[in-house]
N, C-alpha and C. Protein backbone atom coordinates (compact mmCIF):
# COMPACT_ATOMS: atom_id res chain seq x y z
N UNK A 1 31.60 62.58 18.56
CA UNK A 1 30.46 61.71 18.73
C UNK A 1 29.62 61.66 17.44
N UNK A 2 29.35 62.64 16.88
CA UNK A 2 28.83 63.36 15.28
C UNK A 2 29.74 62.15 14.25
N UNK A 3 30.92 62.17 14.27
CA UNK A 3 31.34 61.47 13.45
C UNK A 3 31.40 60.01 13.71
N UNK A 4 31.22 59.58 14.82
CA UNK A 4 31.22 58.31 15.05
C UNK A 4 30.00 57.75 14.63
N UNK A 5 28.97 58.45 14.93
CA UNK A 5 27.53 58.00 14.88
C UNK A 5 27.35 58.12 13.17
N UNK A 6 27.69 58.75 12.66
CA UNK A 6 27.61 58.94 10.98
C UNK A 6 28.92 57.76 10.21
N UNK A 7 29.99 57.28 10.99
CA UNK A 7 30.99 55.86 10.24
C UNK A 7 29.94 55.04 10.65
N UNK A 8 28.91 54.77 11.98
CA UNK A 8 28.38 53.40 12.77
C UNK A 8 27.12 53.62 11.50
N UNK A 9 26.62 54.73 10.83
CA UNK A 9 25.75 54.69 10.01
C UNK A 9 25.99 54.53 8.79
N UNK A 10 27.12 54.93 8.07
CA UNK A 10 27.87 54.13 6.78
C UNK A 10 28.14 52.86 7.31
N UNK A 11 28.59 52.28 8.34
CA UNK A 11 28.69 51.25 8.46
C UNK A 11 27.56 50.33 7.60
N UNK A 12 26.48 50.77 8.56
CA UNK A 12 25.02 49.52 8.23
C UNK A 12 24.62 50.02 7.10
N UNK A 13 24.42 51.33 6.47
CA UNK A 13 24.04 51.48 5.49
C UNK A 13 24.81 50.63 4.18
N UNK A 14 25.89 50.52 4.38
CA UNK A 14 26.93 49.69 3.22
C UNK A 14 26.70 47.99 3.64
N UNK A 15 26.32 47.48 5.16
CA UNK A 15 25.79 46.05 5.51
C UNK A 15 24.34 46.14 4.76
N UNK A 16 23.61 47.13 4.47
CA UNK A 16 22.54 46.54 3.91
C UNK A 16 22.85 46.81 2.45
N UNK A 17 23.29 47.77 1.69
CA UNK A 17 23.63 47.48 0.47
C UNK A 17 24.53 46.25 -0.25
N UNK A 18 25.30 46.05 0.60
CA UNK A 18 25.68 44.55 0.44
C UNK A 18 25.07 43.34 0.69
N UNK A 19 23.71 43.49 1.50
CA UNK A 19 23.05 42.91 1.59
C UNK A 19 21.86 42.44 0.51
N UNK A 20 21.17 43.56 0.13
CA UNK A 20 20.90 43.90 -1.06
C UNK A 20 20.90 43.01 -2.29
N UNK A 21 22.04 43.53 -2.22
CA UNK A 21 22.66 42.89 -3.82
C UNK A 21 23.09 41.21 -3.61
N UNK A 22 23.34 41.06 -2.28
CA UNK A 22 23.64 39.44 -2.06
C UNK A 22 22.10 38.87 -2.20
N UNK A 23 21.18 39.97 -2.13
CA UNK A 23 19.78 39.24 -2.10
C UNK A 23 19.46 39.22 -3.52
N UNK A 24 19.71 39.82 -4.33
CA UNK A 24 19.34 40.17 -5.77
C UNK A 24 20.32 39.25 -6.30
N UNK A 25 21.34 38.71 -5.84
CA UNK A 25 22.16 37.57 -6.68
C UNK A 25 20.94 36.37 -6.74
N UNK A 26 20.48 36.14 -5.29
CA UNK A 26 19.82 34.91 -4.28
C UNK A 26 19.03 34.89 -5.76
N UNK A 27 17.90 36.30 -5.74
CA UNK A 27 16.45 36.37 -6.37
C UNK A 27 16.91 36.08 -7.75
N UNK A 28 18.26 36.13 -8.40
CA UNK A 28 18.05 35.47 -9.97
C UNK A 28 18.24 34.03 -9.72
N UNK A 29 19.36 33.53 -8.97
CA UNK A 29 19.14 32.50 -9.14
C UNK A 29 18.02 31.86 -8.84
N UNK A 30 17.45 32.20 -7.54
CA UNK A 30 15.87 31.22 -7.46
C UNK A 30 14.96 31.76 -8.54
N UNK A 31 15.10 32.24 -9.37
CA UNK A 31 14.14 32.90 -10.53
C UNK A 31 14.16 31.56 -11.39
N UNK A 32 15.88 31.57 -11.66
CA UNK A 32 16.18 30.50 -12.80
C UNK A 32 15.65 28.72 -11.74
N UNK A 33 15.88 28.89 -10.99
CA UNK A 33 15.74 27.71 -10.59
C UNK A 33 14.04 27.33 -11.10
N UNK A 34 13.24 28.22 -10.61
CA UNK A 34 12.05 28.08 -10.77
C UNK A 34 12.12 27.74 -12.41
N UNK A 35 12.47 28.53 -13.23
CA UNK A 35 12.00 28.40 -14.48
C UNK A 35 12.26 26.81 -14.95
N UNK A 36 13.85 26.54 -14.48
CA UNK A 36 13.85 25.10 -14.47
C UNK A 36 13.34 24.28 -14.47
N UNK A 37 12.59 24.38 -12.71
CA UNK A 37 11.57 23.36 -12.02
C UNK A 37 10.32 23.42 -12.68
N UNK A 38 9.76 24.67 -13.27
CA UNK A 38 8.50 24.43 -14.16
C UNK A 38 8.85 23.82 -16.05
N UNK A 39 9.79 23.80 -15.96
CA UNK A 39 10.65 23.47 -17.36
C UNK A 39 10.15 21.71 -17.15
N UNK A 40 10.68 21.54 -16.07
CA UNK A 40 10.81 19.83 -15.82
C UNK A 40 9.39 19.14 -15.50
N UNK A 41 8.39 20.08 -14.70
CA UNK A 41 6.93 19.54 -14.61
C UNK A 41 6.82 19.74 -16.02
N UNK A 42 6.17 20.65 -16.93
CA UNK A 42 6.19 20.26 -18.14
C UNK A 42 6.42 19.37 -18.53
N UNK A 43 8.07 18.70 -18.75
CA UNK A 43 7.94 17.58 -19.24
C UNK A 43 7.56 16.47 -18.75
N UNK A 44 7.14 16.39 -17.68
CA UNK A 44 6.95 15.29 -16.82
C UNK A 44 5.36 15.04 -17.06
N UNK A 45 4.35 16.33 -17.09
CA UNK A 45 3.48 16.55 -17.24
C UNK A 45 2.72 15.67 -18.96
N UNK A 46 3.95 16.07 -19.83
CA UNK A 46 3.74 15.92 -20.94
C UNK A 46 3.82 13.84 -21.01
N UNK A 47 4.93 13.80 -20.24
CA UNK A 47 5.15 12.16 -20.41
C UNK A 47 4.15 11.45 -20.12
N UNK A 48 3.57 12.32 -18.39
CA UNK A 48 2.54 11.48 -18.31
C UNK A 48 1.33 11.43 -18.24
N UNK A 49 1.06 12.72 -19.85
CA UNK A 49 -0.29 12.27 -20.34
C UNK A 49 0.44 10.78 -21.72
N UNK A 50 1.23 11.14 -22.19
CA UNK A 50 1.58 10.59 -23.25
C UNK A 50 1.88 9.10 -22.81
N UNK A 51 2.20 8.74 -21.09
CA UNK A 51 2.03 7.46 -20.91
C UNK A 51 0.17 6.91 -20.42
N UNK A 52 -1.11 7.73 -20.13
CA UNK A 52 -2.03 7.74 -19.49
C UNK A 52 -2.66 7.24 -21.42
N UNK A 53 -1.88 7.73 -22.35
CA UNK A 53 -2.60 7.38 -23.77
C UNK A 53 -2.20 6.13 -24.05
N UNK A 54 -0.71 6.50 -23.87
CA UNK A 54 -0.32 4.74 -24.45
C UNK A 54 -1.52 3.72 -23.30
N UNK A 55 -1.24 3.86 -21.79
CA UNK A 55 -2.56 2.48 -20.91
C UNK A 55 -3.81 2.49 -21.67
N UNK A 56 -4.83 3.48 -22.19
CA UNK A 56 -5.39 3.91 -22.53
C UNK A 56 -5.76 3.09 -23.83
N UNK A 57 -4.79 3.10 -24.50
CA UNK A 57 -4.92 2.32 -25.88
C UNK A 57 -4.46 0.96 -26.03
N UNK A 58 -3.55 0.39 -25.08
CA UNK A 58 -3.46 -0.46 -24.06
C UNK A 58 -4.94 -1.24 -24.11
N UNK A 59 -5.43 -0.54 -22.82
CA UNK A 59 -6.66 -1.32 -22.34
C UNK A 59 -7.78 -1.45 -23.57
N UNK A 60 -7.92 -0.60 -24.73
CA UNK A 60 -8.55 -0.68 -25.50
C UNK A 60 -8.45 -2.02 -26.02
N UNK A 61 -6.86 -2.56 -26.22
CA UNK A 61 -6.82 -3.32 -27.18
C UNK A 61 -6.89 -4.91 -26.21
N UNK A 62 -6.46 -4.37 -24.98
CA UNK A 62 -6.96 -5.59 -24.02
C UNK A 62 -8.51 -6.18 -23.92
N UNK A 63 -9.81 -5.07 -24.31
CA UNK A 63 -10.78 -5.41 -23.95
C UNK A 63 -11.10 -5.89 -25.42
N UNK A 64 -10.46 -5.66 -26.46
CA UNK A 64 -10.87 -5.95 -28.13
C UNK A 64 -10.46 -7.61 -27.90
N UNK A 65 -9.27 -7.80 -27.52
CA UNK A 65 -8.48 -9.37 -27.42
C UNK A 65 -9.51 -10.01 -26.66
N UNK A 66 -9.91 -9.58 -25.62
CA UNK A 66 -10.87 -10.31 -24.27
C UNK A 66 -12.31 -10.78 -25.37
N UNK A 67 -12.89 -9.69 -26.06
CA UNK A 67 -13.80 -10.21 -26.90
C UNK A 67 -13.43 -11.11 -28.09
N UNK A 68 -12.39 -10.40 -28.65
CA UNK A 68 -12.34 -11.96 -29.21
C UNK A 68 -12.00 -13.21 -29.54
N UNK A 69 -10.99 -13.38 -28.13
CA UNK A 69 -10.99 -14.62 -27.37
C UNK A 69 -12.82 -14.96 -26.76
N UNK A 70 -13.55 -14.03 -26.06
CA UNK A 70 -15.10 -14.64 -26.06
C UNK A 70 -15.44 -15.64 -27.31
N UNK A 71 -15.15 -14.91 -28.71
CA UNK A 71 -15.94 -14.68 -30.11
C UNK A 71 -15.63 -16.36 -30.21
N UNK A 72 -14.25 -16.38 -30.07
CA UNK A 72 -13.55 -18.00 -30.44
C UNK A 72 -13.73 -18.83 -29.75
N UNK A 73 -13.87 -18.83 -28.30
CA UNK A 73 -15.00 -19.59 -27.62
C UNK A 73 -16.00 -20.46 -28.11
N UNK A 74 -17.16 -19.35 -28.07
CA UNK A 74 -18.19 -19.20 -28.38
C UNK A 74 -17.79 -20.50 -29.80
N UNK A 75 -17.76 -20.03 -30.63
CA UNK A 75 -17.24 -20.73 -32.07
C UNK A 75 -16.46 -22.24 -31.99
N UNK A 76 -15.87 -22.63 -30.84
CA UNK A 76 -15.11 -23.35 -30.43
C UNK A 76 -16.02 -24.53 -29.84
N UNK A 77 -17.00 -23.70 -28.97
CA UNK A 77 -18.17 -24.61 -28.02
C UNK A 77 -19.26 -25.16 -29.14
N UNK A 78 -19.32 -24.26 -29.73
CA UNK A 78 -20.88 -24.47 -31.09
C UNK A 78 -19.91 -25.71 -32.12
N UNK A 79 -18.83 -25.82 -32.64
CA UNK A 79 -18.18 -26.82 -33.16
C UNK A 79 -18.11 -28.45 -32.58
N UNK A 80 -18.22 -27.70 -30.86
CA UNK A 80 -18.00 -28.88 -30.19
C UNK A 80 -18.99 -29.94 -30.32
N UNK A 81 -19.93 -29.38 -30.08
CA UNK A 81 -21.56 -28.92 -30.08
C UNK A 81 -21.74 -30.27 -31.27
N UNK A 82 -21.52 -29.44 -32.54
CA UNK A 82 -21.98 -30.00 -34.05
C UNK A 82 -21.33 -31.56 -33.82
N UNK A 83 -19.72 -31.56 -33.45
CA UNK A 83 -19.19 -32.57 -33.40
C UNK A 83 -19.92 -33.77 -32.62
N UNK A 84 -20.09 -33.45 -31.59
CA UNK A 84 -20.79 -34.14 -30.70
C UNK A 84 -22.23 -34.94 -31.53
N UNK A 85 -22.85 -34.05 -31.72
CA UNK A 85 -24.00 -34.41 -32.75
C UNK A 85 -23.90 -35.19 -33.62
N UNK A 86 -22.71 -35.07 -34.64
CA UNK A 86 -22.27 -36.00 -35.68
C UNK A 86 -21.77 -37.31 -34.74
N UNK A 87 -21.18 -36.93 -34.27
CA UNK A 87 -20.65 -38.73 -33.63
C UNK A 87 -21.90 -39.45 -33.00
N UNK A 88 -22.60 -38.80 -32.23
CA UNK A 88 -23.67 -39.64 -31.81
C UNK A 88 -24.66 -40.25 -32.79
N UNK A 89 -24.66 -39.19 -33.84
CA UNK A 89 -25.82 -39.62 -35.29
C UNK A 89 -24.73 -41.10 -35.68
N UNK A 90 -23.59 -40.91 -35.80
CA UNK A 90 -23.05 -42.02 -37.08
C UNK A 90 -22.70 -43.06 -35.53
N UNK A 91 -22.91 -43.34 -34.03
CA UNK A 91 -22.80 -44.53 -33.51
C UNK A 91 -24.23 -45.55 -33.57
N UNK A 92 -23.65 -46.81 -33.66
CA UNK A 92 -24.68 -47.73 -33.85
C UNK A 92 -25.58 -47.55 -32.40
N UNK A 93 -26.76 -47.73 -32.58
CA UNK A 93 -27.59 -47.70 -31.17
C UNK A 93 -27.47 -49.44 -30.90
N UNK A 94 -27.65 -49.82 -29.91
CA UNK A 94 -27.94 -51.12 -29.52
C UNK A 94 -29.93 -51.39 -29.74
């Protein structure tokens, strides 16, 4: 009975050392996995500040164009303006 109870206890004792080590295979690979997965936010991280600069400079140059499309307007209406003035000065009045 002595010896049975001491193989049924090498038994599990060798199920958990094999266990063990099947867990310590598990824990490198999810180690590496992780390092991976923070490998890849990084770059993802990095893209998208580096795309938040490019909109960024983007919109800068959208609101520079918006003014000066205003500027030419503006310059466009005051021409109109002058023109208008000149033609009415040089028509004959009745």
């Amino acid at each position: 009975m002595l010896a049975k109870a001491l193989n049924d206890l090498e038994g599990r004792v060798k199920a958990a050392i094999a266990l063990v080590a099947k867990l310590k295979g598990q824990k490198v690979l999810l180690e590496r996995r992780v390092v991976e997965l923070q490998t890849t936010l990084i770059g993802q991280g990095d893209q998208i500040k580096a795309l938040q600069t490019g909109r960024k400079k983007e919109h800068q140059q959208l609101l520079r164009l918006q003014e000066e499309r205003e500027e030419v307007r503006l310059k466009v209406d005051r021409l109109l303006e002058e023109i208008a003035k000149i033609e009415a000065s040089i028509e004959p009045r009745p």
